[in-house]
N, C-alpha and C. Protein backbone atom coordinates (compact mmCIF):
# COMPACT_ATOMS: atom_id res chain seq x y z
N UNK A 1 0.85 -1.17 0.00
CA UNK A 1 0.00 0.00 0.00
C UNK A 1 0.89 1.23 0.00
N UNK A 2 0.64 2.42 -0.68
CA UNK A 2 1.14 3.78 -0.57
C UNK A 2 0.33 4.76 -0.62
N UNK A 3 0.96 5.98 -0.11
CA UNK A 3 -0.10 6.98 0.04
C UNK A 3 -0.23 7.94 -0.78
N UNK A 4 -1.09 8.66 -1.14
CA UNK A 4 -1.34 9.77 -1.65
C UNK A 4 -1.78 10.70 -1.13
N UNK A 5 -1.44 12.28 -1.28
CA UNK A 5 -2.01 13.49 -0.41
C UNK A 5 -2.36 14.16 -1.89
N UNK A 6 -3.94 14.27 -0.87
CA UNK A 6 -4.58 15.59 -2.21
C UNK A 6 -3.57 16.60 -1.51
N UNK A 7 -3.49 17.50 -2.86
CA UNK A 7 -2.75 19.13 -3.10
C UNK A 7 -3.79 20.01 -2.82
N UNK A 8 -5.34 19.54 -2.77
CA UNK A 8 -6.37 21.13 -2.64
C UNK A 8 -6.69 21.00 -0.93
N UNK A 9 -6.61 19.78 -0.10
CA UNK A 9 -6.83 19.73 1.19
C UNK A 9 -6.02 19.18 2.26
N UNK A 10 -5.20 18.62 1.31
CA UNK A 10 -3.70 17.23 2.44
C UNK A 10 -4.46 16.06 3.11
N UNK A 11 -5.56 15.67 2.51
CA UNK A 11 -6.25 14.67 2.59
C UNK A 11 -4.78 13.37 2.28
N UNK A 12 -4.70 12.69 2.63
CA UNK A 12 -3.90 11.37 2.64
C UNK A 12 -4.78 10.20 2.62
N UNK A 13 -4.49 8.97 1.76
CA UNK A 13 -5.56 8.11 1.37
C UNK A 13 -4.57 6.90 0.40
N UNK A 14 -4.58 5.79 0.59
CA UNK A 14 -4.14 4.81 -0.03
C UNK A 14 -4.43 5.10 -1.32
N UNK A 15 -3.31 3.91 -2.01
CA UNK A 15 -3.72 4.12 -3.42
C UNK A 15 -4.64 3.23 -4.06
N UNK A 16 -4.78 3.15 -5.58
CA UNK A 16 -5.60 2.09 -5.97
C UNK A 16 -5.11 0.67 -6.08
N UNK A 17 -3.47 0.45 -6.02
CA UNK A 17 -3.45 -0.57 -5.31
C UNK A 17 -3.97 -1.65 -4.29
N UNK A 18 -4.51 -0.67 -3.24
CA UNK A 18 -5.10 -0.99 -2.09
C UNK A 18 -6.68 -1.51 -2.17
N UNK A 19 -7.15 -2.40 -1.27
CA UNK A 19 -8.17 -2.62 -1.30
C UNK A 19 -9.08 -1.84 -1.29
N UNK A 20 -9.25 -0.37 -0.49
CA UNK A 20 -10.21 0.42 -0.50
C UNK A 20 -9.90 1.38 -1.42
N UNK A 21 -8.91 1.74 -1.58
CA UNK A 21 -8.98 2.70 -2.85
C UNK A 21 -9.14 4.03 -2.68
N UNK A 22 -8.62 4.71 -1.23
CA UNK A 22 -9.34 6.06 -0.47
C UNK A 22 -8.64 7.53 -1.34
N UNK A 23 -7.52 7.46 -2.13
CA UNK A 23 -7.30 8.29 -2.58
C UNK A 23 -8.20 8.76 -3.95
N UNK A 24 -8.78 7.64 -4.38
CA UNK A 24 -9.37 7.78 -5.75
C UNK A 24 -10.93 8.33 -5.45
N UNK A 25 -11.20 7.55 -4.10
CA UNK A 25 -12.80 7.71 -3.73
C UNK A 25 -12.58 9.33 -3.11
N UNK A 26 -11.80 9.41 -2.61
CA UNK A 26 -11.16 11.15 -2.28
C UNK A 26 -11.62 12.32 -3.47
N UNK A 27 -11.05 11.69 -4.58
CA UNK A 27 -11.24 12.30 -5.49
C UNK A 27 -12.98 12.51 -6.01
N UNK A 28 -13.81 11.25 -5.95
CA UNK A 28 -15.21 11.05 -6.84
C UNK A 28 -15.64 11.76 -5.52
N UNK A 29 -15.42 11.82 -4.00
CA UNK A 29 -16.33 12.84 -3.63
C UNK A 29 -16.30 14.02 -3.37
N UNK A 30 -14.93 14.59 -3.37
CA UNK A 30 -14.86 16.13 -3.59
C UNK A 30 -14.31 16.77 -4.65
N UNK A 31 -13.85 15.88 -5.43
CA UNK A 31 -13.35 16.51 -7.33
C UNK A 31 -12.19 17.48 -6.82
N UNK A 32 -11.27 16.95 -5.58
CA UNK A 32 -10.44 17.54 -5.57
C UNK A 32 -9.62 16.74 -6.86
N UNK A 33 -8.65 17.45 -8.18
CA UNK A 33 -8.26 16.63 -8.68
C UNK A 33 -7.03 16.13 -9.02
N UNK A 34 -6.07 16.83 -8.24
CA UNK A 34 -4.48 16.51 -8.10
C UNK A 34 -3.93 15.80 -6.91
N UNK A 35 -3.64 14.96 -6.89
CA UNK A 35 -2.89 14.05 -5.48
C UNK A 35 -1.50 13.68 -5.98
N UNK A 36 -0.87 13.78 -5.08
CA UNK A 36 1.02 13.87 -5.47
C UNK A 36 1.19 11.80 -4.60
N UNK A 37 2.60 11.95 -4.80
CA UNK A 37 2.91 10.74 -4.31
C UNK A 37 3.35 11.09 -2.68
N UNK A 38 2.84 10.56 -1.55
CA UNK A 38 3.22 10.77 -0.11
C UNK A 38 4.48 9.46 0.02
N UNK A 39 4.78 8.71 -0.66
CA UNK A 39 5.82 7.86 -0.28
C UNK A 39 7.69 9.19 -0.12
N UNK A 40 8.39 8.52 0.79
CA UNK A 40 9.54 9.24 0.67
C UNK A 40 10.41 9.13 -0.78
N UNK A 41 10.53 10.54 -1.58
CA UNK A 41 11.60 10.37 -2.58
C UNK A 41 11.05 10.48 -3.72
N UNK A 42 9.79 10.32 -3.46
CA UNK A 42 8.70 10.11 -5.14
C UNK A 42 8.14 11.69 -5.21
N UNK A 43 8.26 12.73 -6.47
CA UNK A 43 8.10 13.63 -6.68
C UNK A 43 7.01 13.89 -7.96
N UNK A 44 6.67 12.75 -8.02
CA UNK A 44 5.10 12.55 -9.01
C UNK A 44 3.88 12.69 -9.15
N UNK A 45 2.73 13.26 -9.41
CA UNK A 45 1.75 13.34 -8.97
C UNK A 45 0.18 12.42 -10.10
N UNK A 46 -0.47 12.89 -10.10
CA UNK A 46 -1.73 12.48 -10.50
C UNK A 46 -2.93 13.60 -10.54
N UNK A 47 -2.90 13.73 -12.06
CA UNK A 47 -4.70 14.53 -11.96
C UNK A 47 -5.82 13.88 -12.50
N UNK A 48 -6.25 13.53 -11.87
CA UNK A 48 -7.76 12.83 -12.11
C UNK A 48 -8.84 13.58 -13.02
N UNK A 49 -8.76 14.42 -13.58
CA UNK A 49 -9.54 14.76 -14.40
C UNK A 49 -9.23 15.01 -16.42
N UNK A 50 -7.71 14.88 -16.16
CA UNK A 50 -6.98 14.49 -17.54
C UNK A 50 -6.37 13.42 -17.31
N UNK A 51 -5.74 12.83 -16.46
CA UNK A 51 -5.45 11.08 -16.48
C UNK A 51 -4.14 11.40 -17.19
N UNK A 52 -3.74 12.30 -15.95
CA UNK A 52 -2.01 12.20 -16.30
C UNK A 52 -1.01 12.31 -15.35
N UNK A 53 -0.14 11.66 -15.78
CA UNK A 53 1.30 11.81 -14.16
C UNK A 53 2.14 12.88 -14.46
N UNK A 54 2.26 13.79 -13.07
CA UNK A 54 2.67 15.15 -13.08
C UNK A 54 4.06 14.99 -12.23
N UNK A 55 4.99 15.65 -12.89
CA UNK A 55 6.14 15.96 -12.29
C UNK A 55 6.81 16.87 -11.26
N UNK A 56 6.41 16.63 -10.31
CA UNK A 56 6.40 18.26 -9.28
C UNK A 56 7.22 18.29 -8.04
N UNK A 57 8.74 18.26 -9.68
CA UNK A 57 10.06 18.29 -8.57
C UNK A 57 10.65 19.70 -8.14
């Protein structure tokens, strides 16, 4: 499992790896739509509304 932090609230939430899936369901209920990588060292992110990996070194 790894984490993800939304960028619009610092919500933290597993990924879709994970059984529950809290970063993605993060997303379908507040359309916050950027979450970065919370693991140490990873400078990548995710926007859920274009379905693309963001670089935000």
């Amino acid at each position: 499992m790894h984490l993800r932090l939304c960028l619009e609230c610092g919500h933290v939430g597993c990924c879709d790896s994970s059984h529950n899936k809290h970063a993605t369901k993060h997303f379908h209920h507040t359309q916050h739509p950027v979450m970065r990588s919370f693991e140490p060292g990873e400078t990548w992110g995710w926007c859920y509304v274009d379905e693309v990996e963001l670089d935000l070194e």
